[in-house]
C-alpha atoms as a PDB file:
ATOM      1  CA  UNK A   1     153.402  42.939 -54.710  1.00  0.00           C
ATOM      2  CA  UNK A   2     156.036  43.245 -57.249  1.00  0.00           C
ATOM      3  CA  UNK A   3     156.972  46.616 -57.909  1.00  0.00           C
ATOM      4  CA  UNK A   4     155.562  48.584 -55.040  1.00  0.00           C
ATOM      5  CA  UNK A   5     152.573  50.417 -55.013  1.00  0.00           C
ATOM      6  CA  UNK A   6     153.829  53.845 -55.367  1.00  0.00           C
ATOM      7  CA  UNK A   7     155.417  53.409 -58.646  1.00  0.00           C
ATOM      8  CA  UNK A   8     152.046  52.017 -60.198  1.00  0.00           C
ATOM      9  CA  UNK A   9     149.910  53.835 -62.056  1.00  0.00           C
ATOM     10  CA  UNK A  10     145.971  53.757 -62.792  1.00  0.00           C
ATOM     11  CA  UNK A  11     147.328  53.691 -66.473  1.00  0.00           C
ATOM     12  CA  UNK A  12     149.405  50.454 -65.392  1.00  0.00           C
ATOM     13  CA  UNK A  13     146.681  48.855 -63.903  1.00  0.00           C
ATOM     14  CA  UNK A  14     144.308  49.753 -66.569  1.00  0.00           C
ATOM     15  CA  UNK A  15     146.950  48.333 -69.003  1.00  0.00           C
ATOM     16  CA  UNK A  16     147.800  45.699 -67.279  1.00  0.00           C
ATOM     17  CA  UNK A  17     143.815  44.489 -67.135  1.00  0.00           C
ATOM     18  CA  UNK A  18     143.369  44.956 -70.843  1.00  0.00           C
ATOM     19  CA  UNK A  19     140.588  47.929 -70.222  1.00  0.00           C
ATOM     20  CA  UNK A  20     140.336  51.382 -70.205  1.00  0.00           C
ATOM     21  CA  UNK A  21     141.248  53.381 -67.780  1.00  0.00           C
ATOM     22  CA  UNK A  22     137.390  54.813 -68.007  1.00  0.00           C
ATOM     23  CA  UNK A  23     136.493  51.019 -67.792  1.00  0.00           C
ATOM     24  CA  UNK A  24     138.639  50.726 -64.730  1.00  0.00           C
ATOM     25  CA  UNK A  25     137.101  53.414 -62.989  1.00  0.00           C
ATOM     26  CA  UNK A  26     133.592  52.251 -63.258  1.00  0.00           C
ATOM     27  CA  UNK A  27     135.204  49.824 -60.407  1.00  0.00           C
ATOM     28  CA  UNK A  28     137.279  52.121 -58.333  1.00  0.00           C
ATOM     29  CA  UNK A  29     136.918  55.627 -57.496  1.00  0.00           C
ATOM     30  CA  UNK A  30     140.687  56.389 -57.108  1.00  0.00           C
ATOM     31  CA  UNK A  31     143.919  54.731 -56.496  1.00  0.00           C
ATOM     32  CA  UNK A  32     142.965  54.913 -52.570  1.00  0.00           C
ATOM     33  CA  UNK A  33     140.189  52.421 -53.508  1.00  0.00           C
ATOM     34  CA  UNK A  34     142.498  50.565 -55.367  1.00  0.00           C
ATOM     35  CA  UNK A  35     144.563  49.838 -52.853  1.00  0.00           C
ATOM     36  CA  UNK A  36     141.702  49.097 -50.254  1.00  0.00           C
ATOM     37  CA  UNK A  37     139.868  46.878 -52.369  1.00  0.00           C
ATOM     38  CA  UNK A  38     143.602  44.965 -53.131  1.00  0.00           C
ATOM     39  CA  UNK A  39     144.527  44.635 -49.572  1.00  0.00           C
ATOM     40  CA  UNK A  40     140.523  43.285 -48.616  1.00  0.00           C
ATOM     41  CA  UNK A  41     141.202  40.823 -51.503  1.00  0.00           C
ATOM     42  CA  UNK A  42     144.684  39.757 -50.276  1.00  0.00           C
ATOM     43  CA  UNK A  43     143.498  39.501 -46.525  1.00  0.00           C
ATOM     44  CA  UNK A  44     140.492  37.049 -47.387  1.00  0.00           C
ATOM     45  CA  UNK A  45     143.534  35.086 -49.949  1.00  0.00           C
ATOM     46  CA  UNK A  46     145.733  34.573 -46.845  1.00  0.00           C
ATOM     47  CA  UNK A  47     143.223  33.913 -44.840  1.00  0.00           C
ATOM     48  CA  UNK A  48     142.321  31.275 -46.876  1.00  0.00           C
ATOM     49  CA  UNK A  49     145.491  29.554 -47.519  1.00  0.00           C
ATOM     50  CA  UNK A  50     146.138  29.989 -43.695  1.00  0.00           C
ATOM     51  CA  UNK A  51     142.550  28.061 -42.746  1.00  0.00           C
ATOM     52  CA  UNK A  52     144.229  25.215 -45.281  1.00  0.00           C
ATOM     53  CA  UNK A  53     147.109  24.208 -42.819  1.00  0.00           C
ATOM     54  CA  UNK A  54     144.501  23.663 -40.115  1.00  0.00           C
ATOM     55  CA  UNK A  55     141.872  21.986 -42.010  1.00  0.00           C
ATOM     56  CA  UNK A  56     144.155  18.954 -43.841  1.00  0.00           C
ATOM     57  CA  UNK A  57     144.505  16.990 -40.000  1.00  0.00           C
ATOM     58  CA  UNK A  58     147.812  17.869 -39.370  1.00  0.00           C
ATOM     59  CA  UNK A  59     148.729  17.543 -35.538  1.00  0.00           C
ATOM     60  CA  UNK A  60     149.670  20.877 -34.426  1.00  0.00           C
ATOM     61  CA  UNK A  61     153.504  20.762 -35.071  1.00  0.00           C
ATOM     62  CA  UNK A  62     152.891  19.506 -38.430  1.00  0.00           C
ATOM     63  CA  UNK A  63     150.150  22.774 -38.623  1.00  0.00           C
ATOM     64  CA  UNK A  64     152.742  25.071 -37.332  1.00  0.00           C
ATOM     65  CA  UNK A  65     155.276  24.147 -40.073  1.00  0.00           C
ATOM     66  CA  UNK A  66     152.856  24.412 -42.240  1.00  0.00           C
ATOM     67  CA  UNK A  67     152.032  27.895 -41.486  1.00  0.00           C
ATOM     68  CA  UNK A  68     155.615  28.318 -41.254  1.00  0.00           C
ATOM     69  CA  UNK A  69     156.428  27.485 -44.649  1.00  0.00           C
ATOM     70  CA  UNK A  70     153.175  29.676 -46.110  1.00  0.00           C
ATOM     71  CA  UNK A  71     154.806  32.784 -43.718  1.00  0.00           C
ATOM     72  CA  UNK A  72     158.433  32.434 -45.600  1.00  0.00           C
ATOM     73  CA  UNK A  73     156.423  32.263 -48.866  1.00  0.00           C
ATOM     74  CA  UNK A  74     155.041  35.288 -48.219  1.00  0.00           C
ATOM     75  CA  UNK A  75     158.189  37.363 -47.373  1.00  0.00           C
ATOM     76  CA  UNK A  76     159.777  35.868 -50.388  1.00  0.00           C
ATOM     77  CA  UNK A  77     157.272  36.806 -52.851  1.00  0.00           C
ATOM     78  CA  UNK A  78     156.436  40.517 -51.524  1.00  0.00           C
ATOM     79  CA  UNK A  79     158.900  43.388 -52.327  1.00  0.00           C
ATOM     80  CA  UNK A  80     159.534  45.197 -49.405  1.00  0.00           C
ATOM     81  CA  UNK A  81     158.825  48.506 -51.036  1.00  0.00           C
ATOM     82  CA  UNK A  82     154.888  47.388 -51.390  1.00  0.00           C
ATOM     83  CA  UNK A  83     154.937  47.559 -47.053  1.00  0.00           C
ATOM     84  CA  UNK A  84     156.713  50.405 -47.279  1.00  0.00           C
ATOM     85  CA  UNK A  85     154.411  52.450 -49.600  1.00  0.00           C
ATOM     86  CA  UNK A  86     151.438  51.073 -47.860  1.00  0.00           C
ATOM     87  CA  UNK A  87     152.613  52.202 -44.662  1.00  0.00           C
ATOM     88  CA  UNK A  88     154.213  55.750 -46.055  1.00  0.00           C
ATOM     89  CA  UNK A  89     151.048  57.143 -48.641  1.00  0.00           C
ATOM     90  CA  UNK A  90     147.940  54.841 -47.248  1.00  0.00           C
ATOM     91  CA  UNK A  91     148.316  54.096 -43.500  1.00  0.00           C
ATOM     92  CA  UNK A  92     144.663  53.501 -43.179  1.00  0.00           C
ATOM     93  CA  UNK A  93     145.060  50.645 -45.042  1.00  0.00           C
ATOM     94  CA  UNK A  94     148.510  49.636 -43.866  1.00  0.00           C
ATOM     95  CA  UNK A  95     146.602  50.151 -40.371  1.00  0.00           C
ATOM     96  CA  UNK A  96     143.821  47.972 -41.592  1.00  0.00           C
ATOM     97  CA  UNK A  97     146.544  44.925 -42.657  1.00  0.00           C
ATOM     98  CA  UNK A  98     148.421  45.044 -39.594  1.00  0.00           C
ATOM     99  CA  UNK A  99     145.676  45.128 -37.663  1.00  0.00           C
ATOM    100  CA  UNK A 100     143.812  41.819 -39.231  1.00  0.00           C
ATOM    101  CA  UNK A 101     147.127  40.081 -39.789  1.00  0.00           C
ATOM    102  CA  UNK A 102     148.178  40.204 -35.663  1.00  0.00           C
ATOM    103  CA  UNK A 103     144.309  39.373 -34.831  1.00  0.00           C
ATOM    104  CA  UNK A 104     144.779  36.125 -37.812  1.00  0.00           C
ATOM    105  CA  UNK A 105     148.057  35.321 -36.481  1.00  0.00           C
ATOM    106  CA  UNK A 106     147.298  35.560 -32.463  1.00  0.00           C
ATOM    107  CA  UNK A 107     144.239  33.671 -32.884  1.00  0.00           C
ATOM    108  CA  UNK A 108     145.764  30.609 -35.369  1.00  0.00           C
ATOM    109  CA  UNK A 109     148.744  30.319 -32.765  1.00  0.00           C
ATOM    110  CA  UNK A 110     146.134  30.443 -29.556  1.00  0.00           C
ATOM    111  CA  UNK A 111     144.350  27.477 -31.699  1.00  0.00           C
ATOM    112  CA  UNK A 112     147.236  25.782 -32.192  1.00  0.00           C
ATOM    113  CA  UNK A 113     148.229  25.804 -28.417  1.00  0.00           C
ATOM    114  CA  UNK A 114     144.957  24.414 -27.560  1.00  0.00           C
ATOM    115  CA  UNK A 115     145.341  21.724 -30.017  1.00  0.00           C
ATOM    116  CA  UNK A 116     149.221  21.004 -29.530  1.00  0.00           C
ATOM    117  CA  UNK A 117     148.034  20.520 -25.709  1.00  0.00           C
ATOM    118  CA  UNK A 118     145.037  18.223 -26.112  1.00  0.00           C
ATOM    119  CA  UNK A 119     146.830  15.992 -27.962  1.00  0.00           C
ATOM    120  CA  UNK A 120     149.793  16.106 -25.633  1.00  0.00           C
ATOM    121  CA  UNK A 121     152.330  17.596 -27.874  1.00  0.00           C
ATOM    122  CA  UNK A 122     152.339  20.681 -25.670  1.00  0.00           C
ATOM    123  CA  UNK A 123     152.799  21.339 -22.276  1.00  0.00           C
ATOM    124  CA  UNK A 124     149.490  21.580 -20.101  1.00  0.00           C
ATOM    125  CA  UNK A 125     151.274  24.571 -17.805  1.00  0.00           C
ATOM    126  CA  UNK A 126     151.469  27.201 -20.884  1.00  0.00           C
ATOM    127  CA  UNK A 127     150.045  30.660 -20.765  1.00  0.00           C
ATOM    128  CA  UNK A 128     148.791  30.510 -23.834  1.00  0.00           C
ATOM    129  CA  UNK A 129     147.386  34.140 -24.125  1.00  0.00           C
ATOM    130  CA  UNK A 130     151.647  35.095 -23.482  1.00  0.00           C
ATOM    131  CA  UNK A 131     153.286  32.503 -25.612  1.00  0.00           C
ATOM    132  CA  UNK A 132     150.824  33.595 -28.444  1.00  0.00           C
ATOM    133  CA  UNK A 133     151.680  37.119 -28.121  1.00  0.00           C
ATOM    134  CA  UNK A 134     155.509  35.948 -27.676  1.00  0.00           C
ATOM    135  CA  UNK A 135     155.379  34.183 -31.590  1.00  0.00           C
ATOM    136  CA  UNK A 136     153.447  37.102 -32.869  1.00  0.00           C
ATOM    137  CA  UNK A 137     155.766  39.402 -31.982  1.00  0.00           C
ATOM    138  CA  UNK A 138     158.936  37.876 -32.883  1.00  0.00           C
ATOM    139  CA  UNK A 139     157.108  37.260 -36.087  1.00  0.00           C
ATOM    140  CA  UNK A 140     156.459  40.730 -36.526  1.00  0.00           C
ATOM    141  CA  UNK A 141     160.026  41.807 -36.165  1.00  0.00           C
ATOM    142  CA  UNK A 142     162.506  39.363 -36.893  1.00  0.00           C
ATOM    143  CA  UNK A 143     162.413  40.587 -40.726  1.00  0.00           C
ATOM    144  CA  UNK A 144     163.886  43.874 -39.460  1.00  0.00           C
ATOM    145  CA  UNK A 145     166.345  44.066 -41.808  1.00  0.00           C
ATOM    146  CA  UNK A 146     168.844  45.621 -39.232  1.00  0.00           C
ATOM    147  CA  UNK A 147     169.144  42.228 -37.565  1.00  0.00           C
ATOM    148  CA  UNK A 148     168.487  39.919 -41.139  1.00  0.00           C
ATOM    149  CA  UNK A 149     168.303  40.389 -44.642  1.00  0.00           C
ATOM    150  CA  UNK A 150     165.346  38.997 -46.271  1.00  0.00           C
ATOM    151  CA  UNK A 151     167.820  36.269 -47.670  1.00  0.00           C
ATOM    152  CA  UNK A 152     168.706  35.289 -43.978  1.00  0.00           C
ATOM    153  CA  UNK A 153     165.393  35.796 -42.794  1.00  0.00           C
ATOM    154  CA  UNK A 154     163.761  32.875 -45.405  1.00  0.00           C
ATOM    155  CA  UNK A 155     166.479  30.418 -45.270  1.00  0.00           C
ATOM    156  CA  UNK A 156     166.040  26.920 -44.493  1.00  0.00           C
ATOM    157  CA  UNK A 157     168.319  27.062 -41.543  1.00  0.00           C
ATOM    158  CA  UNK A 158     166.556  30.113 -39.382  1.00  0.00           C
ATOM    159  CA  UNK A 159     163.310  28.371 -40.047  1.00  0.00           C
ATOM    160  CA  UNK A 160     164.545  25.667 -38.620  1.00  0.00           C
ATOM    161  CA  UNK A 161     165.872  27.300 -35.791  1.00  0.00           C
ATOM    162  CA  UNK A 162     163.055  29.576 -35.169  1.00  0.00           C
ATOM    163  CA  UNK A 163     160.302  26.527 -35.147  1.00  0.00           C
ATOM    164  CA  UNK A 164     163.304  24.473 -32.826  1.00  0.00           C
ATOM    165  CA  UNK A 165     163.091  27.689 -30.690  1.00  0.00           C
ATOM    166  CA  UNK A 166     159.388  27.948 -30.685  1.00  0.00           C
ATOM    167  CA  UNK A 167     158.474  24.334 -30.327  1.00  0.00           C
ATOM    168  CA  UNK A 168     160.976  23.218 -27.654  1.00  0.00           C
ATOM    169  CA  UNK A 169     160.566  25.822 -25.382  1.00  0.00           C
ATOM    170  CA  UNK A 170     156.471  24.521 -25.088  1.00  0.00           C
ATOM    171  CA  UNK A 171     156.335  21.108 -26.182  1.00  0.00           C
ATOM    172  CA  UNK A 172     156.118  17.721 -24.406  1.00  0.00           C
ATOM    173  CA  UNK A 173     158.766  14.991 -24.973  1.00  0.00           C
ATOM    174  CA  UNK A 174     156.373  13.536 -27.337  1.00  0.00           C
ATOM    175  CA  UNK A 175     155.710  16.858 -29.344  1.00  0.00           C
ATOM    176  CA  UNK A 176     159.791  16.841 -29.406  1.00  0.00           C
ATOM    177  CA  UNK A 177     159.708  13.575 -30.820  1.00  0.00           C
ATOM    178  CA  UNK A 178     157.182  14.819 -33.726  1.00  0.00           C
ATOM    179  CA  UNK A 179     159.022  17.939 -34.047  1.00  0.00           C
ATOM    180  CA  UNK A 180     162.531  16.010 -34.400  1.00  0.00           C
ATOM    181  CA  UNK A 181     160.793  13.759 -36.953  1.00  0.00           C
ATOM    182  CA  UNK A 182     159.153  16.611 -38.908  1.00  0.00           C
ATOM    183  CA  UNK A 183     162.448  18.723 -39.029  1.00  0.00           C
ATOM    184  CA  UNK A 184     163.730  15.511 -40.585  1.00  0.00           C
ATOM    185  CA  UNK A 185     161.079  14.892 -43.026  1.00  0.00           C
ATOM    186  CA  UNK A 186     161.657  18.573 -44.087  1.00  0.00           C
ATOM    187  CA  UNK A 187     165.673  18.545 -44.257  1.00  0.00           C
ATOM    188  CA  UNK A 188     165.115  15.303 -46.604  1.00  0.00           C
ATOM    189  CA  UNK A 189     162.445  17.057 -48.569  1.00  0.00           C
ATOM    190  CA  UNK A 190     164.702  20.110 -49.341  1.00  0.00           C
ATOM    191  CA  UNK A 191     167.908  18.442 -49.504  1.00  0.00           C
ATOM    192  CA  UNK A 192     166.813  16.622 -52.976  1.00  0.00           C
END
């Protein structure tokens, strides 16, 4: 995640681990596996830490920052290189990753829809299948870097304006009320 996966090494890893790099591939077969086995291990973390924001009891505004936040996270902590090799020298895997990530995301935002509308923070009228699709692809490409550096792309203010975005174009005047209140909360939260 921090260097790219490209400029690693077995011997890094193997380094890196404290073992041999004979020890090392008692585990793996190659760097192929490597990589597989990383990105299985980092799809079941996310996964994980995603399932968090909608197990606490957060209504779904309060989820969807949530989820937010853990999104913006992960673009700050990944070098862009790491996609970028993925994608270049193991597209199965990069393949695998985009795959599971838009079926994780679609799904999370679908649930969310269905919650945000039984508890009357969303509007009863949505297509829920569309607006799902809608977040997961602006998700999916508003880190284009022609549009928004990564800087631009994790700062405080387009989060804000991406959830006001989101959230007012499907929300009640109730869910408006939480999501004024929450945007509030969060502005006091990061302003200390």
């Amino acid at each position: 995640m921090k260097y790219g996966i490209k400029s690693i090494t077995m011997d890094d890893v193997a380094r890196e681990l404290g073992i041999s790099k004979k020890t090392l591939y008692q585990y793996v077969t190659d760097k192929d596996d490597l990589v597989g086995k990383f990105i299985d291990i980092e799809v079941e973390l996310r996964k994980d830490q995603i399932c968090r924001c909608f197990r606490i009891g957060f209504n779904a505004i309060e989820e969807l920052f949530e989820l937010s936040v853990f999104m913006n996270k992960i673009i700050l902590d990944q070098n862009p290189a790491t996609e970028y090799d993925l994608k270049k020298y193991y597209p199965q895997h990069f393949h695998k990753m985009v795959k599971t990530r838009r079926e994780g995301i679609y799904n999370y935002i679908l649930l969310n829809l269905e919650n945000g509308i039984k508890e009357g923070l969303y509007r009863e009228d949505l297509n829920i299948e569309i607006i799902a699709k809608i977040y997961l692809s602006r998700s999916e490409n508003i880190h284009s870097d022609e549009l928004f550096t990564i800087k631009e792309f994790t700062s405080e203010k387009l989060f804000i304006e991406l959830l006001n975005y989101h959230v007012r174009g499907i929300a009640t005047i109730k869910g408006i009320s939480v999501l004024e209140e929450k945007i509030r909360e969060f502005e006091t939260n990061n302003n200390k």
